[in-house]
N, C-alpha and C. Protein backbone atom coordinates (compact mmCIF):
# COMPACT_ATOMS: atom_id res chain seq x y z
N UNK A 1 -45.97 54.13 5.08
CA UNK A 1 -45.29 54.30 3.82
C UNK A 1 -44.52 55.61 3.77
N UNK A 2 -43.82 55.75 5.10
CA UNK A 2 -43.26 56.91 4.93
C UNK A 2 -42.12 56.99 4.19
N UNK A 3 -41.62 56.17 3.76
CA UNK A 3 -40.00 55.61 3.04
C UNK A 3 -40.27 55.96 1.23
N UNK A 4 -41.83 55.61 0.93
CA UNK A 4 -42.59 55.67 -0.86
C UNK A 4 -41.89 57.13 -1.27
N UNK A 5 -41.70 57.45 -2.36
CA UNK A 5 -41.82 58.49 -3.02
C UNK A 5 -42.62 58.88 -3.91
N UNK A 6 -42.67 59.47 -4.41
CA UNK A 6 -44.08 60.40 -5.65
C UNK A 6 -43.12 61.28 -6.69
N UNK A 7 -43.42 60.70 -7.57
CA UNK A 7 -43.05 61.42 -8.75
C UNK A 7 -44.16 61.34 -9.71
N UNK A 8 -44.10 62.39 -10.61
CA UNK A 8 -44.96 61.99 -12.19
C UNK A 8 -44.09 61.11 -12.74
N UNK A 9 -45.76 60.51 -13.73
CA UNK A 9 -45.32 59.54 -14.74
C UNK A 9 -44.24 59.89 -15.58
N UNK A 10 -44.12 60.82 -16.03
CA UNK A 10 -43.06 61.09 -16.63
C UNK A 10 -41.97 61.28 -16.52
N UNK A 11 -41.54 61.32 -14.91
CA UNK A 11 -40.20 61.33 -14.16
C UNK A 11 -39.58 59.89 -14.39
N UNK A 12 -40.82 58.86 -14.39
CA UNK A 12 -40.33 57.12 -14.12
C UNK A 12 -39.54 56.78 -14.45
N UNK A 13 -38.45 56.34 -14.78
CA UNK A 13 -37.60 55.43 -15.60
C UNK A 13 -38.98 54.29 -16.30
N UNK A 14 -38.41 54.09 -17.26
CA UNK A 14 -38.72 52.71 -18.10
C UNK A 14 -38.56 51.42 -17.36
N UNK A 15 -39.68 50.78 -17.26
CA UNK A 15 -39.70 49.63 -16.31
C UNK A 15 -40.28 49.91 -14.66
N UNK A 16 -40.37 51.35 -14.69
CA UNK A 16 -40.75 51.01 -13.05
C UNK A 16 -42.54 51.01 -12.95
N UNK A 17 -42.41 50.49 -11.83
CA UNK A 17 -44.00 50.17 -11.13
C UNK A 17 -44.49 51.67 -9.82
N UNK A 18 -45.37 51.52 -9.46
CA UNK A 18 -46.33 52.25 -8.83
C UNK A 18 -47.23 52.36 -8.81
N UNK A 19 -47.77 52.95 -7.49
CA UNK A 19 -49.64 53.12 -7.38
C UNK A 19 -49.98 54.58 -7.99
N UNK A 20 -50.50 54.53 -8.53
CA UNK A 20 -51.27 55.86 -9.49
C UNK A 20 -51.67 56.73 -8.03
N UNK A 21 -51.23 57.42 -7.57
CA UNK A 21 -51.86 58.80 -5.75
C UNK A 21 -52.64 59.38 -6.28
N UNK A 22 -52.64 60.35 -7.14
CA UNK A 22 -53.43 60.97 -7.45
C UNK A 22 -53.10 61.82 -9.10
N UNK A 23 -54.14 62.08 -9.41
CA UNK A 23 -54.19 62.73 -10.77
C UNK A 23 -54.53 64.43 -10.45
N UNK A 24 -53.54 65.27 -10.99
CA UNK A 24 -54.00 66.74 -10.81
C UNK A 24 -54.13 67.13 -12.08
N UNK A 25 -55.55 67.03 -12.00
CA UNK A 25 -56.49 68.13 -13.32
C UNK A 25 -57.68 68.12 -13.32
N UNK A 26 -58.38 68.40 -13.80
CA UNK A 26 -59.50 68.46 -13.73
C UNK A 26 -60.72 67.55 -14.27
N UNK A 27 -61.94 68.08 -13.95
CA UNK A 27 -62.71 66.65 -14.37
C UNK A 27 -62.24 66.16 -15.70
N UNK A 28 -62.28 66.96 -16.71
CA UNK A 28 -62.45 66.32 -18.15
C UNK A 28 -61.17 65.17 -18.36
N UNK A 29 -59.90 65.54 -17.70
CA UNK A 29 -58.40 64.84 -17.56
C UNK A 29 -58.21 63.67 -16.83
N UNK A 30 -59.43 63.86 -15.30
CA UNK A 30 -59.64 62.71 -14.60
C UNK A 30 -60.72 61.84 -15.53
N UNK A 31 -61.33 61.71 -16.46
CA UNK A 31 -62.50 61.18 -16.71
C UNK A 31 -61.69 60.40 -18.14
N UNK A 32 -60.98 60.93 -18.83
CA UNK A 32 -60.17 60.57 -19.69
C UNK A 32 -59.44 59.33 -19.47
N UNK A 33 -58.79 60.06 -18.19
CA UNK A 33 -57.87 58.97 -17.68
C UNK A 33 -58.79 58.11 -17.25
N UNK A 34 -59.53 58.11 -16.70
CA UNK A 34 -60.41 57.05 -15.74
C UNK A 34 -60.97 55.99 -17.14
N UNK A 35 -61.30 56.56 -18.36
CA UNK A 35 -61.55 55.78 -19.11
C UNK A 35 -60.47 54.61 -20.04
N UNK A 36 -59.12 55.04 -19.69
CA UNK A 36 -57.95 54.28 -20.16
C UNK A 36 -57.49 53.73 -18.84
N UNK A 37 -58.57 53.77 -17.78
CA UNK A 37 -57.64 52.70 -16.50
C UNK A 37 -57.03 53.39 -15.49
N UNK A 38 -56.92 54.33 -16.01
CA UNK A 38 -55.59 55.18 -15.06
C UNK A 38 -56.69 56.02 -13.61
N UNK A 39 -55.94 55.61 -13.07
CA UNK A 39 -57.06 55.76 -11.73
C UNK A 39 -56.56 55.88 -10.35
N UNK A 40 -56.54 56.47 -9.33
CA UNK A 40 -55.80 56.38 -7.95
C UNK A 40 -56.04 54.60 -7.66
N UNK A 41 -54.87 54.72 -6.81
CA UNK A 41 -55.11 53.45 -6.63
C UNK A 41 -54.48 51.95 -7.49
N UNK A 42 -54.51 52.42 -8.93
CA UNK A 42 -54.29 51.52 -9.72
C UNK A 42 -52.86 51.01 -9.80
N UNK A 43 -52.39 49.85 -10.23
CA UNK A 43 -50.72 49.56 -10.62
C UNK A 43 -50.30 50.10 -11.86
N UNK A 44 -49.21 50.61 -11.63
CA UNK A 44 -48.72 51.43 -13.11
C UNK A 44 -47.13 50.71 -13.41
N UNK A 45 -47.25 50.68 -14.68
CA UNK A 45 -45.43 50.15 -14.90
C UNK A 45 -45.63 51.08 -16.61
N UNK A 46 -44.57 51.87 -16.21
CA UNK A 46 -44.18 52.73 -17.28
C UNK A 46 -43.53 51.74 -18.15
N UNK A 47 -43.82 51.82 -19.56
CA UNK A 47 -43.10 50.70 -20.87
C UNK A 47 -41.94 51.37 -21.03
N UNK A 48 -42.39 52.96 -21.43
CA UNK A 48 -40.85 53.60 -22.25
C UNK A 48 -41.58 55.03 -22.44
N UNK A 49 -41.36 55.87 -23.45
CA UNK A 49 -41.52 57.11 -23.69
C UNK A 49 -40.77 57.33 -25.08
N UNK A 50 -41.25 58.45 -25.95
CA UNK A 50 -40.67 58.99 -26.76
C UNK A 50 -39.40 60.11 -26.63
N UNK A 51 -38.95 60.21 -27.50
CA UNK A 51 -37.57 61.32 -27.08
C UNK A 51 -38.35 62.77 -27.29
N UNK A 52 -37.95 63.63 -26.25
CA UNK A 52 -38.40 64.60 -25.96
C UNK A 52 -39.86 64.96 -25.16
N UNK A 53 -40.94 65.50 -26.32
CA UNK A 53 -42.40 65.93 -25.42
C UNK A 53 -43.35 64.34 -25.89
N UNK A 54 -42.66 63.39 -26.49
CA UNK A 54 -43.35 62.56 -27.31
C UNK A 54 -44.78 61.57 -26.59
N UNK A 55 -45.26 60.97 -26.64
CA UNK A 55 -46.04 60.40 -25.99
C UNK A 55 -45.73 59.36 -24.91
N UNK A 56 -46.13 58.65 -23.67
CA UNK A 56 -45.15 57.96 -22.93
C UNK A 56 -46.33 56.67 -23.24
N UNK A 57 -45.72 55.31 -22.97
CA UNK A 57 -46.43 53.97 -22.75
C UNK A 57 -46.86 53.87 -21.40
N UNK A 58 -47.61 53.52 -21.03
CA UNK A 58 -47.55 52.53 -19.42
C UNK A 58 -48.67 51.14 -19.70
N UNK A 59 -48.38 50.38 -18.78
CA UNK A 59 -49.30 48.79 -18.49
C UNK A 59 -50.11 48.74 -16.78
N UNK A 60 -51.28 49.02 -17.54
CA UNK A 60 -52.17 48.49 -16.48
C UNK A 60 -52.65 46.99 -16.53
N UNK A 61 -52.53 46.17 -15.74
CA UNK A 61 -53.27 44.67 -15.97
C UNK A 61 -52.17 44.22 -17.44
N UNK A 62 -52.87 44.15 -17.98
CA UNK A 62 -52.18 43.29 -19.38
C UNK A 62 -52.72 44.45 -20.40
N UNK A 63 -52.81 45.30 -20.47
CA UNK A 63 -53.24 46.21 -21.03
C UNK A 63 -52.24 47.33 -21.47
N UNK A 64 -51.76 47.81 -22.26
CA UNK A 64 -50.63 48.88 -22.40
C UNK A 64 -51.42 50.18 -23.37
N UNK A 65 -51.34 51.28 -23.01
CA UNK A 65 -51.80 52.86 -23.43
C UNK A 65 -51.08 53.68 -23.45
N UNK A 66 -51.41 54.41 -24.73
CA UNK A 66 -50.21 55.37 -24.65
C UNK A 66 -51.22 57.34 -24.08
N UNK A 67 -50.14 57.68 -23.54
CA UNK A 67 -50.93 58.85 -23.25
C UNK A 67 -50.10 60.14 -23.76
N UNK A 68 -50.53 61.45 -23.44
CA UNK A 68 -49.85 62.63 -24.12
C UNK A 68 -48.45 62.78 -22.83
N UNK A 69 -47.55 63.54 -23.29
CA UNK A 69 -46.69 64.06 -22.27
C UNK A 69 -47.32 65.03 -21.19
N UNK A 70 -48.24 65.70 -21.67
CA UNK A 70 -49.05 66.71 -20.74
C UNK A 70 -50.05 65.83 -19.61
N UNK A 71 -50.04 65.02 -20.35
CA UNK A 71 -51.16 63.98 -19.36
C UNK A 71 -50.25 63.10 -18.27
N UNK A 72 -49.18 62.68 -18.51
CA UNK A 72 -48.33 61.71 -17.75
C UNK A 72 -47.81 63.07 -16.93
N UNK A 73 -47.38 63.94 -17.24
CA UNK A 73 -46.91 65.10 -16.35
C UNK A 73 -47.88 65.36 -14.95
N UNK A 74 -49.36 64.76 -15.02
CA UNK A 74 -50.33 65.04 -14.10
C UNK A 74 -50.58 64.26 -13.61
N UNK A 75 -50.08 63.11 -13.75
CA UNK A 75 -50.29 61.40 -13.07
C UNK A 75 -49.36 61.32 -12.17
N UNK A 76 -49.50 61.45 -10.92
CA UNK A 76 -48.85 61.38 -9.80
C UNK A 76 -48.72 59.40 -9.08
N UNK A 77 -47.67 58.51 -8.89
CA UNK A 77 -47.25 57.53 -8.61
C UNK A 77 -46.44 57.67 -7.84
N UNK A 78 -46.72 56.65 -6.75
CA UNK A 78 -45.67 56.61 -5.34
C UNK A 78 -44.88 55.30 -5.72
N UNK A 79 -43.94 55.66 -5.75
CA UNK A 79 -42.80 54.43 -5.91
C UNK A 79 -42.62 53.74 -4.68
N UNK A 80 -42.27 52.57 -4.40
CA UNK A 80 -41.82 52.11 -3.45
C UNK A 80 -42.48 50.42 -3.36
C-alpha cells in the first residue's frame, strides 16, 4: 500500500472513505473514540462537516456520529 495516503479526518472531502491508521491522543480520546466505533482498522466515510471549527459527521457500518473538530483533527485515515 505504498500508493494509500493519510490524512486527518478533517482534511477528507465529504464523501470519502478510509481505514481509520491510527488515532493520536491519548487514552481518554482513544477510549471515547473506541466507544463511538472509531477504531484503527475500521471503515470511515466522512458525511460533511460544519463551516469553520464546527463539528464533522462520519458513517461507520450504518451508523453516522458526529465528533468535535479537535477530535477528527486526531483521527488519522489512509485513503486509497
Amino acid at each position: 500500500m505504498s500508493d494509500s495516503k493519510q490524512v486527518t479526518l478533517r482534511q477528507m472531502q465529504a464523501g470519502q472513505s478510509g481505514i481509520v491508521a491510527q488515532i493520536q491522543g491519548g487514552h481518554g480520546l482513544i477510549s471515547r473514540l473506541s466507544a463511538l466505533g472509531i477504531r484503527p482498522g475500521k471503515k470511515i466515510t466522512k458525511v460533511g462537516s460544519m463551516f469553520m471549527r464546527g463539528p464533522v459527521t462520519v458513517q461507520l457500518d450504518s451508523t453516522q456520529v458526529a465528533i468535535s473538530f479537535g477530535m477528527a483533527n486526531k483521527v488519522i485515515v489512509e485513503l486509497g
